[in-house]
PDB file of N, CA and C in Angstrom:
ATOM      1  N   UNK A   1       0.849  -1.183   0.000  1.00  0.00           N
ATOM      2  CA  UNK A   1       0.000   0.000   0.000  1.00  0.00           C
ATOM      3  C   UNK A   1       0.893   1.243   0.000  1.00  0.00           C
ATOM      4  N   UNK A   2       0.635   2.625  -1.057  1.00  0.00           N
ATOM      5  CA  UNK A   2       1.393   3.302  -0.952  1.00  0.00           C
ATOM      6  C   UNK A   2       1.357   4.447   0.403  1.00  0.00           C
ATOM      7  N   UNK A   3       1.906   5.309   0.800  1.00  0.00           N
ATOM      8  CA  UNK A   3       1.855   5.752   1.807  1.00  0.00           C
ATOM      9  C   UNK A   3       1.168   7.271   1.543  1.00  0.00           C
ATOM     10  N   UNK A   4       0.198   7.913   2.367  1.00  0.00           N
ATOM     11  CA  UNK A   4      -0.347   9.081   2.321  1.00  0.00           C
ATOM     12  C   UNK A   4       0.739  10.606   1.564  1.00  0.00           C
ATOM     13  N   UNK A   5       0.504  11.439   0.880  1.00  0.00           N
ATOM     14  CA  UNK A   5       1.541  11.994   0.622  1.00  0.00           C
ATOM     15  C   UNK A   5       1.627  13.656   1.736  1.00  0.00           C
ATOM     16  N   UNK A   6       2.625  14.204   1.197  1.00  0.00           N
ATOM     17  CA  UNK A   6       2.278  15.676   2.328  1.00  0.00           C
ATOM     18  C   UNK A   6       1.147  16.519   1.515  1.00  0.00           C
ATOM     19  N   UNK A   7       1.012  15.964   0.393  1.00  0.00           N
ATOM     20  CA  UNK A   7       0.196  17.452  -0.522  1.00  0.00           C
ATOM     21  C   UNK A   7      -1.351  16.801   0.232  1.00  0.00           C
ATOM     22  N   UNK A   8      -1.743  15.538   0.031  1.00  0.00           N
ATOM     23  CA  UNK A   8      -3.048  15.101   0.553  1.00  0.00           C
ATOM     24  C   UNK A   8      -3.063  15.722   2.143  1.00  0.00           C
ATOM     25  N   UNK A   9      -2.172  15.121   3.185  1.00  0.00           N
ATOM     26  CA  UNK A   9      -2.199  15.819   4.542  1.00  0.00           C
ATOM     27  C   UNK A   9      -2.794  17.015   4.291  1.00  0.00           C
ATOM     28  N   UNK A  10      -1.862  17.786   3.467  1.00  0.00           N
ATOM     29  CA  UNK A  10      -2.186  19.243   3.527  1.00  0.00           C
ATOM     30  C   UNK A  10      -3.280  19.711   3.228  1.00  0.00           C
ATOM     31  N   UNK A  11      -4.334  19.367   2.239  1.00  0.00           N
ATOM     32  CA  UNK A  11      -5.728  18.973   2.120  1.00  0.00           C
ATOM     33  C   UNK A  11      -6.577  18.540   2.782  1.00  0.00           C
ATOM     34  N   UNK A  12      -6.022  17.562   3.572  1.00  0.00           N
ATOM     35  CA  UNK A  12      -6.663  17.393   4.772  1.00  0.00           C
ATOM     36  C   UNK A  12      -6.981  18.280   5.988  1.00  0.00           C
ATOM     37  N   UNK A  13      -5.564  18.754   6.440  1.00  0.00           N
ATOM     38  CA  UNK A  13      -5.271  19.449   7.882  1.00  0.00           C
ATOM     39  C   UNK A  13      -4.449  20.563   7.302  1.00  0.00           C
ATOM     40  N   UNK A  14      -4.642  21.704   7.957  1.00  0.00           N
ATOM     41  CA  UNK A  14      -3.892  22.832   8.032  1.00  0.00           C
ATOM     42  C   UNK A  14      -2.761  22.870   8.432  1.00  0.00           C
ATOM     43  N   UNK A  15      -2.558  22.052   9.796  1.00  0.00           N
ATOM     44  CA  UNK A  15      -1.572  22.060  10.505  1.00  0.00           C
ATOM     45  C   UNK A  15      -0.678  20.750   9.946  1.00  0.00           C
ATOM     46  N   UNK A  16       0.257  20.409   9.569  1.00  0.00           N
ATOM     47  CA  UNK A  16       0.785  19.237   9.349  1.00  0.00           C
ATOM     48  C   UNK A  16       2.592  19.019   9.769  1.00  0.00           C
ATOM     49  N   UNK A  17       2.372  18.221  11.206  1.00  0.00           N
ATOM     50  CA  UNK A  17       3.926  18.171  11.502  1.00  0.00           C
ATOM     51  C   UNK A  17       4.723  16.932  11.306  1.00  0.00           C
ATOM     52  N   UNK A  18       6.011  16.520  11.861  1.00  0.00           N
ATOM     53  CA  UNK A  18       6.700  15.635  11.409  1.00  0.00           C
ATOM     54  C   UNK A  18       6.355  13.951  11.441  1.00  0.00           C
ATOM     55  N   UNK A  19       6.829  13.142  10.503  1.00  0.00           N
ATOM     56  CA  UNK A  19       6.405  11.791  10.526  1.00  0.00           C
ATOM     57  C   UNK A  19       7.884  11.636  11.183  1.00  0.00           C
ATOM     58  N   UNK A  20       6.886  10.599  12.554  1.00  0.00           N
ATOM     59  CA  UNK A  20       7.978  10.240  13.991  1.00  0.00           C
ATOM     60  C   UNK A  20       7.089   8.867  13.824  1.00  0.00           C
ATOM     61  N   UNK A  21       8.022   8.098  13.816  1.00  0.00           N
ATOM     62  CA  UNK A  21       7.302   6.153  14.350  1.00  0.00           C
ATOM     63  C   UNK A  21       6.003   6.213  13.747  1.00  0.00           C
ATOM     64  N   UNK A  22       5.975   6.638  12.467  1.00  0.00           N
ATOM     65  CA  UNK A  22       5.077   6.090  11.603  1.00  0.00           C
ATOM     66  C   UNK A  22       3.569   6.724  12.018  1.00  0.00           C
ATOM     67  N   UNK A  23       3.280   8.005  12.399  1.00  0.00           N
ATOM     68  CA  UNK A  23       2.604   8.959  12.749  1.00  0.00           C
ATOM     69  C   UNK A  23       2.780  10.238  12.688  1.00  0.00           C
ATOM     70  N   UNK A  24       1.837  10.774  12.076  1.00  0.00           N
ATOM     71  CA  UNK A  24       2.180  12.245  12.166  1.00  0.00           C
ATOM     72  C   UNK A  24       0.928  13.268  13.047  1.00  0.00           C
ATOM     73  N   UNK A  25       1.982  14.352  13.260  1.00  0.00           N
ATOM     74  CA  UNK A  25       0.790  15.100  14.718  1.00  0.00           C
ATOM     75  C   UNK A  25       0.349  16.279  13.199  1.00  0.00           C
ATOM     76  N   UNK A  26      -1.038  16.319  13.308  1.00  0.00           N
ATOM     77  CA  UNK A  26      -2.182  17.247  12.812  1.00  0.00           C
ATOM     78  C   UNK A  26      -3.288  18.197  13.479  1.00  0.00           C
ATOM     79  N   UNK A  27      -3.434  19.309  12.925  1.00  0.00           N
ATOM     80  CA  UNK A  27      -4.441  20.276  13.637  1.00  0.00           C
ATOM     81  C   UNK A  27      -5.346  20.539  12.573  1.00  0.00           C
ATOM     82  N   UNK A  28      -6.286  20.337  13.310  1.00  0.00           N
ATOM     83  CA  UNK A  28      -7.448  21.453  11.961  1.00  0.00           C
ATOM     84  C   UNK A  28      -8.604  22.173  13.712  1.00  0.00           C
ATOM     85  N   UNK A  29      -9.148  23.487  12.794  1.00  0.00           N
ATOM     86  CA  UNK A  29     -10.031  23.787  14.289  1.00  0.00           C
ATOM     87  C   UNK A  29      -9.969  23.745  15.063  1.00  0.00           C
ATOM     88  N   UNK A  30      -8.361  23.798  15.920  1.00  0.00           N
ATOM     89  CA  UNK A  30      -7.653  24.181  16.589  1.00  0.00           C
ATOM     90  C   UNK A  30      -8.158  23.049  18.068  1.00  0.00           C
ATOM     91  N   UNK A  31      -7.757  22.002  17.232  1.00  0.00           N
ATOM     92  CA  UNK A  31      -7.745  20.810  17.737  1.00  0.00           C
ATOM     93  C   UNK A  31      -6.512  19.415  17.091  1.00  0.00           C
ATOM     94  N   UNK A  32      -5.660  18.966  17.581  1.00  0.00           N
ATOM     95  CA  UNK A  32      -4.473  18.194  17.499  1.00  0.00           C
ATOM     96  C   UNK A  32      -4.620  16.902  17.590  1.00  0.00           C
ATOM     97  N   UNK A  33      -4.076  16.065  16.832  1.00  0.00           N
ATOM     98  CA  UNK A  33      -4.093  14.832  17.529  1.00  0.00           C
ATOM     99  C   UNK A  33      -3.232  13.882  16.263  1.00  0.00           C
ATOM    100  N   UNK A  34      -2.977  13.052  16.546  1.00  0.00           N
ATOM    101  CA  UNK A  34      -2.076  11.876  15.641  1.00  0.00           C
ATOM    102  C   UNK A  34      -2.762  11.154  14.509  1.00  0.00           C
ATOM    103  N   UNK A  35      -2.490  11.165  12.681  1.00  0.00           N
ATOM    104  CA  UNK A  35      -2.742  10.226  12.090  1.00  0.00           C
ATOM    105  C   UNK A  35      -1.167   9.759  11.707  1.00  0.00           C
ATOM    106  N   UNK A  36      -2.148   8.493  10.774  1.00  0.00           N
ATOM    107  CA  UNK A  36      -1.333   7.684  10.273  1.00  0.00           C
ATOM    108  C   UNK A  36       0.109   7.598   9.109  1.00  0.00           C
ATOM    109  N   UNK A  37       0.725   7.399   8.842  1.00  0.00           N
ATOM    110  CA  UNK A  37       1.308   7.923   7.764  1.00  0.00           C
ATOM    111  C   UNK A  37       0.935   7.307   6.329  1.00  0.00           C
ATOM    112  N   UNK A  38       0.452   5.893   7.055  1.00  0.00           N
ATOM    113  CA  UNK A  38      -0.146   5.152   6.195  1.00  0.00           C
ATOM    114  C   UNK A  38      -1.157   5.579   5.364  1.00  0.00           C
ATOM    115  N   UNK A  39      -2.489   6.148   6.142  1.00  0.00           N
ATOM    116  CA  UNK A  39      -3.604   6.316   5.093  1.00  0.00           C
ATOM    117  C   UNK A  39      -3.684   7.957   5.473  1.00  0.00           C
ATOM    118  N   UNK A  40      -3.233   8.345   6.564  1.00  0.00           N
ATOM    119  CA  UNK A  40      -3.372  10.076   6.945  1.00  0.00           C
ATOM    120  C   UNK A  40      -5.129   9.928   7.842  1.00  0.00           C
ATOM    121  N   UNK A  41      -5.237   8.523   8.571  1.00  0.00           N
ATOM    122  CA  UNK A  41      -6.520   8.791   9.379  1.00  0.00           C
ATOM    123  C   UNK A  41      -5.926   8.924  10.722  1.00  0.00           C
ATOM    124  N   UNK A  42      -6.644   9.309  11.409  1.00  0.00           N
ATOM    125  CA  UNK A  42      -6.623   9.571  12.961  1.00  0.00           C
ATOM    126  C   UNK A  42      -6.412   7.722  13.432  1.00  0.00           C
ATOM    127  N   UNK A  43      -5.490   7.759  14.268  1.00  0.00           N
ATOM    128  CA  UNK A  43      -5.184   6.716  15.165  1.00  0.00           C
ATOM    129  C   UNK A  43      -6.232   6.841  16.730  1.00  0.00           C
ATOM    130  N   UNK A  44      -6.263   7.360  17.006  1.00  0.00           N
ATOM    131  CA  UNK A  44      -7.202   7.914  18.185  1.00  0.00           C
ATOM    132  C   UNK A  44      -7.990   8.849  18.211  1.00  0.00           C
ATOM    133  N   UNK A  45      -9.041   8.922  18.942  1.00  0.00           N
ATOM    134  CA  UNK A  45     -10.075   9.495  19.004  1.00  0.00           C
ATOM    135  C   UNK A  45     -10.032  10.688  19.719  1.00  0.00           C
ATOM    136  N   UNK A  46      -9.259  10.672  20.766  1.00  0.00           N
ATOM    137  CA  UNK A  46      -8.781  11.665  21.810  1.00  0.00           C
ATOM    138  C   UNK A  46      -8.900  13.142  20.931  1.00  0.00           C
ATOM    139  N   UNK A  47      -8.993  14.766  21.151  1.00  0.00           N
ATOM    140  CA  UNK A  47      -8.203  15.576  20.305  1.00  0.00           C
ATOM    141  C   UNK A  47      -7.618  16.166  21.915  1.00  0.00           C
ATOM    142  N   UNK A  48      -6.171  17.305  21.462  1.00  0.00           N
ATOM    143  CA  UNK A  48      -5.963  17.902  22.217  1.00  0.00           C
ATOM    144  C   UNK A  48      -5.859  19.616  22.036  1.00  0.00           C
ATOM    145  N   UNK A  49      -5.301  19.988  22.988  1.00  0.00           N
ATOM    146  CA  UNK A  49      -4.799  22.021  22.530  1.00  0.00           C
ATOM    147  C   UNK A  49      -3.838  21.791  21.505  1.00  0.00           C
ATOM    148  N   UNK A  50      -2.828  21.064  21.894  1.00  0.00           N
ATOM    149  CA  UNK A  50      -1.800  20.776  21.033  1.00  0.00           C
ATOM    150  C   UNK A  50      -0.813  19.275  21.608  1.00  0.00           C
ATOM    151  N   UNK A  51      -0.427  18.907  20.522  1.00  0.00           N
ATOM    152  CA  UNK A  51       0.552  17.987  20.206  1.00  0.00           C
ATOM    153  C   UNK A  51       1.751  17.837  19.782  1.00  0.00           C
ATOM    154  N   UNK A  52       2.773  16.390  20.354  1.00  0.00           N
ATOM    155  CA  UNK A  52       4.244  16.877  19.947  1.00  0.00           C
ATOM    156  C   UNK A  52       4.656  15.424  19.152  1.00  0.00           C
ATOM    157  N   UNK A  53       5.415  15.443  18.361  1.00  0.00           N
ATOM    158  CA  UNK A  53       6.200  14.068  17.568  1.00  0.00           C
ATOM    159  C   UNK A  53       5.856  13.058  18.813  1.00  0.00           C
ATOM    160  N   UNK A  54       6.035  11.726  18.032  1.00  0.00           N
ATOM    161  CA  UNK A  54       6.332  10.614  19.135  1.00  0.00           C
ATOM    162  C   UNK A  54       7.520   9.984  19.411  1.00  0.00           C
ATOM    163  N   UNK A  55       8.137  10.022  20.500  1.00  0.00           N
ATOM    164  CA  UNK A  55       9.488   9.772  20.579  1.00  0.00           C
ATOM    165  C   UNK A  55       9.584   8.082  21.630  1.00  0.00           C
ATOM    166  N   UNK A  56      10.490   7.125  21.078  1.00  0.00           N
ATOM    167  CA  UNK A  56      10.355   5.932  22.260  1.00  0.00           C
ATOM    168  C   UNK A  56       8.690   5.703  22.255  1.00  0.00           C
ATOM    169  N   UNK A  57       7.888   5.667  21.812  1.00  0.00           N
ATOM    170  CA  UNK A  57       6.340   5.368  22.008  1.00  0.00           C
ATOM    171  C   UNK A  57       5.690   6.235  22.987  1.00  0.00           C
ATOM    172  N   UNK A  58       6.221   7.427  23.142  1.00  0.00           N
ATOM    173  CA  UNK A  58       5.265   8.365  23.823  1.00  0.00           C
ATOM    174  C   UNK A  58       5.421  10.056  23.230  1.00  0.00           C
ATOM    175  N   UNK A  59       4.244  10.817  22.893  1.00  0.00           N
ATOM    176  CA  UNK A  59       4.273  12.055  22.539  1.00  0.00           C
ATOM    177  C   UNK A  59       3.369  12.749  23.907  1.00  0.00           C
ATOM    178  N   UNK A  60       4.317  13.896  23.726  1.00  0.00           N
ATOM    179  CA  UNK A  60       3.729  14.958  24.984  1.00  0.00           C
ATOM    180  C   UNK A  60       2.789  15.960  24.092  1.00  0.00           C
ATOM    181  N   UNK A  61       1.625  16.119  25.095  1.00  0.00           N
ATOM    182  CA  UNK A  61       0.290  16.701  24.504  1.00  0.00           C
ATOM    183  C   UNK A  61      -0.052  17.711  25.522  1.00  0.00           C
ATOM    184  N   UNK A  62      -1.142  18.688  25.173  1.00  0.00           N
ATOM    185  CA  UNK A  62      -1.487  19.552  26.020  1.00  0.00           C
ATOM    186  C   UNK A  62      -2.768  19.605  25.976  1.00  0.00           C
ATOM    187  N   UNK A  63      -3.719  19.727  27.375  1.00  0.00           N
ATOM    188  CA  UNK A  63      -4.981  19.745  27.614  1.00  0.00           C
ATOM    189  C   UNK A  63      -5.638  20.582  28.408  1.00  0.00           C
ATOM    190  N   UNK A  64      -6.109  21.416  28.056  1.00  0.00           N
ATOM    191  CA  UNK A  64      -6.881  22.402  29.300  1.00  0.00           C
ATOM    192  C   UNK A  64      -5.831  22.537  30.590  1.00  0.00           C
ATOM    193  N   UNK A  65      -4.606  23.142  29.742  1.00  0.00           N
ATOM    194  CA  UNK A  65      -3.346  23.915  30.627  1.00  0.00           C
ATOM    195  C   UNK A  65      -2.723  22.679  31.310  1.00  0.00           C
ATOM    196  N   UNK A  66      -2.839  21.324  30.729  1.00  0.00           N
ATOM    197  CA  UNK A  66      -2.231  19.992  31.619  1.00  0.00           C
ATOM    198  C   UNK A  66      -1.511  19.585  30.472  1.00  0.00           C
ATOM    199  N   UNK A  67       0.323  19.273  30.467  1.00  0.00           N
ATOM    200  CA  UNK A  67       0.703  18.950  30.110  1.00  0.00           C
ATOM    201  C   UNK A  67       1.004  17.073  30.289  1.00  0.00           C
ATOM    202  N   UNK A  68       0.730  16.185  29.280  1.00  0.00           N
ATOM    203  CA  UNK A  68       1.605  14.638  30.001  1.00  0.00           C
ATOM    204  C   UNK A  68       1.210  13.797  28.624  1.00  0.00           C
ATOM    205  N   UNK A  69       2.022  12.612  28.778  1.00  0.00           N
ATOM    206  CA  UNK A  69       2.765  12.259  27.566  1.00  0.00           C
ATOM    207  C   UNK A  69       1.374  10.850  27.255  1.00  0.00           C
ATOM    208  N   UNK A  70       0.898  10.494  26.013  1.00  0.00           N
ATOM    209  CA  UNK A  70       0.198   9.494  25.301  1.00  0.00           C
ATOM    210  C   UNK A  70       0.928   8.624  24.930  1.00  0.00           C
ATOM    211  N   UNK A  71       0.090   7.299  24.846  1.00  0.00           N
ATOM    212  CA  UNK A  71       0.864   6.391  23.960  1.00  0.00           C
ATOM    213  C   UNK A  71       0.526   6.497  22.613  1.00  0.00           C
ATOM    214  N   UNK A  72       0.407   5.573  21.475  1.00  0.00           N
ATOM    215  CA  UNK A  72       0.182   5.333  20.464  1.00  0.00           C
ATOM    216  C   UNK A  72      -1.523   5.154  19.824  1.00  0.00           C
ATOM    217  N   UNK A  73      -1.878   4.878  21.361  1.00  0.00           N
ATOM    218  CA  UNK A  73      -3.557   4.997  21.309  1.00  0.00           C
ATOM    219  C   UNK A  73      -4.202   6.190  21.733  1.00  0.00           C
ATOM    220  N   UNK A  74      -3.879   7.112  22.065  1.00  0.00           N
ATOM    221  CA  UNK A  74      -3.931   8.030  22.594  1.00  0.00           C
ATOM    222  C   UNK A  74      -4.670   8.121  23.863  1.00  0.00           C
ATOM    223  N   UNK A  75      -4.282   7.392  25.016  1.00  0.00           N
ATOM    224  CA  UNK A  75      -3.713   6.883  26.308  1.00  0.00           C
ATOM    225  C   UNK A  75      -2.700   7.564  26.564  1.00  0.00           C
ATOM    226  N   UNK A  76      -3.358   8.146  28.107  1.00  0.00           N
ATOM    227  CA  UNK A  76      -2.926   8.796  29.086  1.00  0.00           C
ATOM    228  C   UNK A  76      -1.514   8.080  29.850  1.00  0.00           C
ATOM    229  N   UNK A  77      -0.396   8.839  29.573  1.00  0.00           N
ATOM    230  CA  UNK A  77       0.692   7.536  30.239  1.00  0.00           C
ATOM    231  C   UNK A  77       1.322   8.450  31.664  1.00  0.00           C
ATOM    232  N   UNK A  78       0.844   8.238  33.066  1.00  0.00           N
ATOM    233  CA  UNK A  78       1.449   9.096  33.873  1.00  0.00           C
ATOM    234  C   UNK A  78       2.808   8.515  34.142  1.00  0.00           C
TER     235      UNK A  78
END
């Protein structure tokens, strides 16, 4: 299967940041959250304020002024 390109992302989402472990962090309506690189869908359902790359299987996110890091499902990892 070929992989999503940046011009489609960009069609998709406004916001479009780096592909980290086979995910990339996206904003539209000023809401964040992780797709795929594969098809460019949302991996989780979660959205946040904002979002960061995924590093080692965890990205740090921000929520109603609470910073702490998700897994891959977008699960809360304290």
């Amino acid at each position: 299967m070929d992989q999503i390109t940046l011009r489609e992302l960009y069609n998709r989402y406004p916001i479009v940041g780096n592909i980290s472990e086979g995910l990339i962090s996206v904003g539209i309506n000023g809401e964040f959250f992780h797709v795929s690189q594969e098809d460019g869908e949302p991996v989780y359902k979660e959205r946040f304020d904002w979002t960061e790359d995924f590093h080692d299987g965890l990205a740090l996110v921000e929520k109603n002024g609470e910073s702490f890091h998700i897994n891959p499902n977008g699960e809360r990892i304290d």
